[in-house]
Protein backbone atom coordinates (compact mmCIF):
# COMPACT_ATOMS: atom_id res chain seq x y z
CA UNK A 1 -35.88 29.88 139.98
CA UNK A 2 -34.27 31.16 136.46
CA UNK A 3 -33.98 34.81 137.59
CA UNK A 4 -31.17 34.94 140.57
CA UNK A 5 -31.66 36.18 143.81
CA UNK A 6 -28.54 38.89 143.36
CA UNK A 7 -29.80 40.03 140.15
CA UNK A 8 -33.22 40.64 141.91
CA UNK A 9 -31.06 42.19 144.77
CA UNK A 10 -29.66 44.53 142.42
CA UNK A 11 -33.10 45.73 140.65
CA UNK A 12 -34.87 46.26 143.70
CA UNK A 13 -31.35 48.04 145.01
CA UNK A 14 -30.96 50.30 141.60
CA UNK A 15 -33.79 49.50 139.41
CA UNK A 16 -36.82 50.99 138.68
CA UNK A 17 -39.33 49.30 140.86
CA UNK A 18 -41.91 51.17 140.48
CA UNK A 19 -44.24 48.68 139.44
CA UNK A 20 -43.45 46.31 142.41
CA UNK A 21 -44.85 48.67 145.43
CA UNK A 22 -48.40 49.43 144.07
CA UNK A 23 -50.94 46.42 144.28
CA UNK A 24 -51.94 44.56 141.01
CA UNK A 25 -55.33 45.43 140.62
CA UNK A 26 -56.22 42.13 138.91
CA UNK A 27 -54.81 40.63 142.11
CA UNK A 28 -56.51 43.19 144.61
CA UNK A 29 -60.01 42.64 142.44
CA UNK A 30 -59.81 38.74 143.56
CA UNK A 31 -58.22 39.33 147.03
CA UNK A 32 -61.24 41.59 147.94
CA UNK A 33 -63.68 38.43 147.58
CA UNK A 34 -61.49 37.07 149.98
CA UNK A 35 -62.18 38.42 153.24
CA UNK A 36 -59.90 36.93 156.52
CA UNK A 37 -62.62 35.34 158.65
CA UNK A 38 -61.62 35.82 162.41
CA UNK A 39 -64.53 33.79 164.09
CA UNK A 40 -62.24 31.28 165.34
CA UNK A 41 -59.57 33.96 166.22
CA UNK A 42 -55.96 35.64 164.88
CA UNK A 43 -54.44 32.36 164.79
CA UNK A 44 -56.56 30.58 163.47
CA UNK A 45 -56.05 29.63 159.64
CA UNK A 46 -59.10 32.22 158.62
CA UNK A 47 -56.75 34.91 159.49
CA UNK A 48 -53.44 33.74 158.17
CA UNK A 49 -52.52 34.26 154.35
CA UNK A 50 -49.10 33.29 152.22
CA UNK A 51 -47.60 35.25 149.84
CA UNK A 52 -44.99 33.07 147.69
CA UNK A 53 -43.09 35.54 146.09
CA UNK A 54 -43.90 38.69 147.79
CA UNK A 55 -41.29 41.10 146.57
CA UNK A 56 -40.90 44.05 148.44
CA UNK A 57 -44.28 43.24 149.47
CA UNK A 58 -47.57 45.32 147.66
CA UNK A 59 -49.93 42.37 148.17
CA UNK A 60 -48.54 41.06 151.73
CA UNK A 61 -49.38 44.76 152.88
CA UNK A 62 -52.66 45.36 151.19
CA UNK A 63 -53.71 42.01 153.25
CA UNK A 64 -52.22 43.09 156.70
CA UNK A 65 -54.00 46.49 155.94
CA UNK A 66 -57.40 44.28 155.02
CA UNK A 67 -57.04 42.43 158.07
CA UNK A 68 -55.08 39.30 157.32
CA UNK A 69 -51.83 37.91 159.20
CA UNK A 70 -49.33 37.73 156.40
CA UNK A 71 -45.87 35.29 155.53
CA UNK A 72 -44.43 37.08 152.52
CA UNK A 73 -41.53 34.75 151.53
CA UNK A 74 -38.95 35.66 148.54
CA UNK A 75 -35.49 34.94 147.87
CA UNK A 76 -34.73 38.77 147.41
CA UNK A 77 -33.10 39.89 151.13
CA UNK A 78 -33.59 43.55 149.94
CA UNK A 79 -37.07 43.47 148.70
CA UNK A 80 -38.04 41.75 151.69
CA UNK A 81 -36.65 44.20 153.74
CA UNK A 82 -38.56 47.28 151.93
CA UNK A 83 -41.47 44.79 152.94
CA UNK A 84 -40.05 44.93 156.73
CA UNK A 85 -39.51 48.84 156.50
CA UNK A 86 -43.12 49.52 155.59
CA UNK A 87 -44.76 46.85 157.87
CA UNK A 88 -43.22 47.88 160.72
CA UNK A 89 -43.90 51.92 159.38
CA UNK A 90 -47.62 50.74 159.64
CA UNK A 91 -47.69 48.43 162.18
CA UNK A 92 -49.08 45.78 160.31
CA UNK A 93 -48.59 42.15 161.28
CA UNK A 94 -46.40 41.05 158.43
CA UNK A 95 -43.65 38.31 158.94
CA UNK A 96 -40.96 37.80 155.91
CA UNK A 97 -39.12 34.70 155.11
CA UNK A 98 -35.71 34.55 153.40
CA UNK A 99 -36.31 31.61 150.63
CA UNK A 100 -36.03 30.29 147.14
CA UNK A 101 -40.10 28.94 146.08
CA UNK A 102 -38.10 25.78 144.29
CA UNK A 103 -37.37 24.42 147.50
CA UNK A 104 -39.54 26.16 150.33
CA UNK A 105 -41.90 24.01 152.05
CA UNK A 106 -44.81 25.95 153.75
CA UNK A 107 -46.74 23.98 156.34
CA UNK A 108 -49.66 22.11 155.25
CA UNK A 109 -53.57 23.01 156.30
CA UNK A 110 -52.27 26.29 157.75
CA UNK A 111 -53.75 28.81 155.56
CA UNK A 112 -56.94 30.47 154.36
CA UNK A 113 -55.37 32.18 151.46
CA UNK A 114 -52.22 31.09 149.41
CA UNK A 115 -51.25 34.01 146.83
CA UNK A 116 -48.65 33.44 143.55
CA UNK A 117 -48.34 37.04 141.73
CA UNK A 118 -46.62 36.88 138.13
CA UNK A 119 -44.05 33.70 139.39
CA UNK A 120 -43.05 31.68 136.92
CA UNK A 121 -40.84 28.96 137.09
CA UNK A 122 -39.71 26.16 134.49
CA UNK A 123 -43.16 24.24 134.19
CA UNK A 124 -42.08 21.18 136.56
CA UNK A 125 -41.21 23.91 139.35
CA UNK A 126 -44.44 25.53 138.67
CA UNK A 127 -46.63 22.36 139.00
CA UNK A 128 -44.38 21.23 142.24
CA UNK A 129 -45.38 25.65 143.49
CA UNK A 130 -48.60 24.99 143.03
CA UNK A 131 -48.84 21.43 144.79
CA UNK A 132 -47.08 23.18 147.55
CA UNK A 133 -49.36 25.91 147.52
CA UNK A 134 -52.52 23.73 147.39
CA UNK A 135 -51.33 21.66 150.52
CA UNK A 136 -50.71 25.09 152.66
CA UNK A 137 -54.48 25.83 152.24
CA UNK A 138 -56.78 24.85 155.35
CA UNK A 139 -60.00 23.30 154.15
CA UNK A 140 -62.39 26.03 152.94
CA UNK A 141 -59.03 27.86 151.91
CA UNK A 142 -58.55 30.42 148.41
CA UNK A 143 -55.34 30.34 146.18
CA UNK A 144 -55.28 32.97 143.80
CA UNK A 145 -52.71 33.02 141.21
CA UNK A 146 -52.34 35.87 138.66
CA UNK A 147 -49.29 35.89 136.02
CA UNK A 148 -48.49 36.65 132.25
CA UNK A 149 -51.15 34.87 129.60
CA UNK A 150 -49.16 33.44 126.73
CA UNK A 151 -50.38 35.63 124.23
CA UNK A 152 -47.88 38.55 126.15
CA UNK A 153 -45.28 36.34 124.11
CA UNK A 154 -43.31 38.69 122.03
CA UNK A 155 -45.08 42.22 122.50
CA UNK A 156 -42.04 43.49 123.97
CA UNK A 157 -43.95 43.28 127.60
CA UNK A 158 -42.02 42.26 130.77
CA UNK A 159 -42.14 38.82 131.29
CA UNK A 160 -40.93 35.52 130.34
CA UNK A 161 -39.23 34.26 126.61
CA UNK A 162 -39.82 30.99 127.32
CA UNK A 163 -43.59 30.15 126.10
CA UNK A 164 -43.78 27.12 128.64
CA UNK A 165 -42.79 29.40 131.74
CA UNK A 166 -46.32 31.63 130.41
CA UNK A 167 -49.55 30.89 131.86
CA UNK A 168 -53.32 29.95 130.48
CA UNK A 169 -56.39 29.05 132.37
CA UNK A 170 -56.09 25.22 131.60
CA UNK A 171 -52.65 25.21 131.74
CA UNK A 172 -52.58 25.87 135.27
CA UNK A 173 -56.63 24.53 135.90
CA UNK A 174 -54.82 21.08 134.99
CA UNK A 175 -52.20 21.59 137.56
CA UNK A 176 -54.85 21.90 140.27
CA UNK A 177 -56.43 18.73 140.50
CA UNK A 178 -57.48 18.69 144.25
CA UNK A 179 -58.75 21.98 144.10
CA UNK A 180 -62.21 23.40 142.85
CA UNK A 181 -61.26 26.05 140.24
CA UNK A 182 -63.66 28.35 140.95
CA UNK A 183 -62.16 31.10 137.90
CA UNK A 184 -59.93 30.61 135.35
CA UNK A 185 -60.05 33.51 132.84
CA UNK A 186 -57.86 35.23 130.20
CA UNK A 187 -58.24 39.03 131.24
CA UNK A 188 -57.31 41.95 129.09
CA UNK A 189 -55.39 45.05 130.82
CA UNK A 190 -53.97 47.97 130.87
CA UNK A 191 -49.93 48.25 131.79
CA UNK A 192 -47.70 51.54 131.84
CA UNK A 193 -44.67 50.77 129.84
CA UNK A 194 -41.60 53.36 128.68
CA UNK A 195 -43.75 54.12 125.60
CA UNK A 196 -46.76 54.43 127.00
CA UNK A 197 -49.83 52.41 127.73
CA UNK A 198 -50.00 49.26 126.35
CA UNK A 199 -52.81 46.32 126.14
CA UNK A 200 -51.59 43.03 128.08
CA UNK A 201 -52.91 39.70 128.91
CA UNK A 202 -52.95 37.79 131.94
CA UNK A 203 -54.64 34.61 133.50
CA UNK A 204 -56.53 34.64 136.75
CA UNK A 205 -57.04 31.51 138.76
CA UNK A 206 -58.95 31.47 142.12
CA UNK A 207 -59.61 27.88 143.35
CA UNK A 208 -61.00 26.58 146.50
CA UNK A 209 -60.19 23.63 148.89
CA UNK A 210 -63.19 22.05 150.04
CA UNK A 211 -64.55 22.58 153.58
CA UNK A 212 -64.69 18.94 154.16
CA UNK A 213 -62.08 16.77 151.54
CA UNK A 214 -64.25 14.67 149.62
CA UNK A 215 -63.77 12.98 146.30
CA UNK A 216 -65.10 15.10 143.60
CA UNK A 217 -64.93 15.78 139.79
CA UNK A 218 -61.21 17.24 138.59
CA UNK A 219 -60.19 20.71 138.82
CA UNK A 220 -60.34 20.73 135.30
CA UNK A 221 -63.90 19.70 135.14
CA UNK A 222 -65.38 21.48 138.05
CA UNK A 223 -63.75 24.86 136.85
CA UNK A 224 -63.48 25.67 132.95
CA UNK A 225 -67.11 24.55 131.70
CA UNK A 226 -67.79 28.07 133.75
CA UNK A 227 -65.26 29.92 132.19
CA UNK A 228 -66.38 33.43 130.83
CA UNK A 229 -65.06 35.45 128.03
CA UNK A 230 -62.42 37.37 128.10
CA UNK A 231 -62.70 40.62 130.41
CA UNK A 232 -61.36 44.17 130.19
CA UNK A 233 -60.03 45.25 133.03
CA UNK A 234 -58.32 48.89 133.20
């Protein structure tokens, strides 16, 4: 990844990090249609979701809390241990691994719901994330990605300078071509910045993997024609 572990070591250490322990509620709004299904019991992938790129952990523990076994992995040691701190404060059934998402392999038809909050790598690294991500869903499975749209570029919002490491709906709809993209949307929202509250843009994807694998039309075809205009979320 571009950012370093240590210098992520040393924001979550002396930072403000504020933003990082509350829930994105553009990522809670699309995690609530996604309820763990425990008919075939804990272990079974219904009940197990991945967090790549966790952080100190708001979304893993909003799923524990909602019923879901969680991995959170990162490559931050400290934010994964605020992750630890709280988990084990709540007894919640989190479990953290120590890696960097270039490299980490999570196991394949495992999960029922891959997450991939504001992540962005170089574009190769993000299409090789999201084929890794894709994979680690069980059939019948939800991966929900939510990041910076590219029209963030150059409003002085955190982020990304590099236009290519920004997200759009086809942008990433194109990189998901054995899933069913189920929403790809620009959304408008609000964010809390040092001058106040500013408008930002970001792009929500939630596709599916098929109960049964079974050729079908692209992601790109089976997803966009449905794509809505932009919403305002607050």
């Amino acid at each position: 990844m571009t950012d370093s572990a240590e210098f992520w070591d040393r924001r979550y250490t002396h930072g403000d990090i504020g933003w990082t322990l509350a829930p994105h509620p553009l990522a809670v709004a699309e995690l609530a249609l996604v309820p763990p299904d425990a008919s075939a019991g804990p272990n079974a992938p219904g009940c197990l979701a991945l967090d790549l790129g966790a952080g100190a952990g708001r979304h893993s523990l909003w799923l524990a809390r909602h019923g879901w076994r969680v991995t959170a992995v990162d490559f931050s040691a400290t934010a994964l241990e605020r992750a630890r701190r709280q988990a084990s404060a709540e007894e919640l059934d989190v479990t953290t691994v120590l890696a960097d998402l270039d490299s980490y392999e999570p196991r394949q038809d495992a999960f029922g719901l891959v997450l991939i909050t504001y992540v962005h790598p170089e574009p190769p690294q993000r299409a090789a994330l999201l084929a890794r991500a894709a994979k680690a869903l069980a059939p019948g499975g939800r991966l929900v990605v939510v990041g910076h749209h590219l029209d963030n570029l150059g409003r002085g919002l955190e982020g990304p300078s590099d236009p290519e490491r920004m997200f759009t709906p086809e942008r990433l709809a194109a990189e998901l071509p054995d899933l069913r993209v189920e929403r790809a949307e620009r959304v408008i929202h609000t964010v809390t910045t040092a001058s106040g509250e500013r408008e930002a843009y970001a792009t929500v994807i939630r596709a599916g993997r098929a109960t049964v694998d079974r050729p079908g039309p692209p992601a790109s075809e089976a997803g966009l024609p449905h794509h809505e205009p932009d919403q305002e979320i607050p």
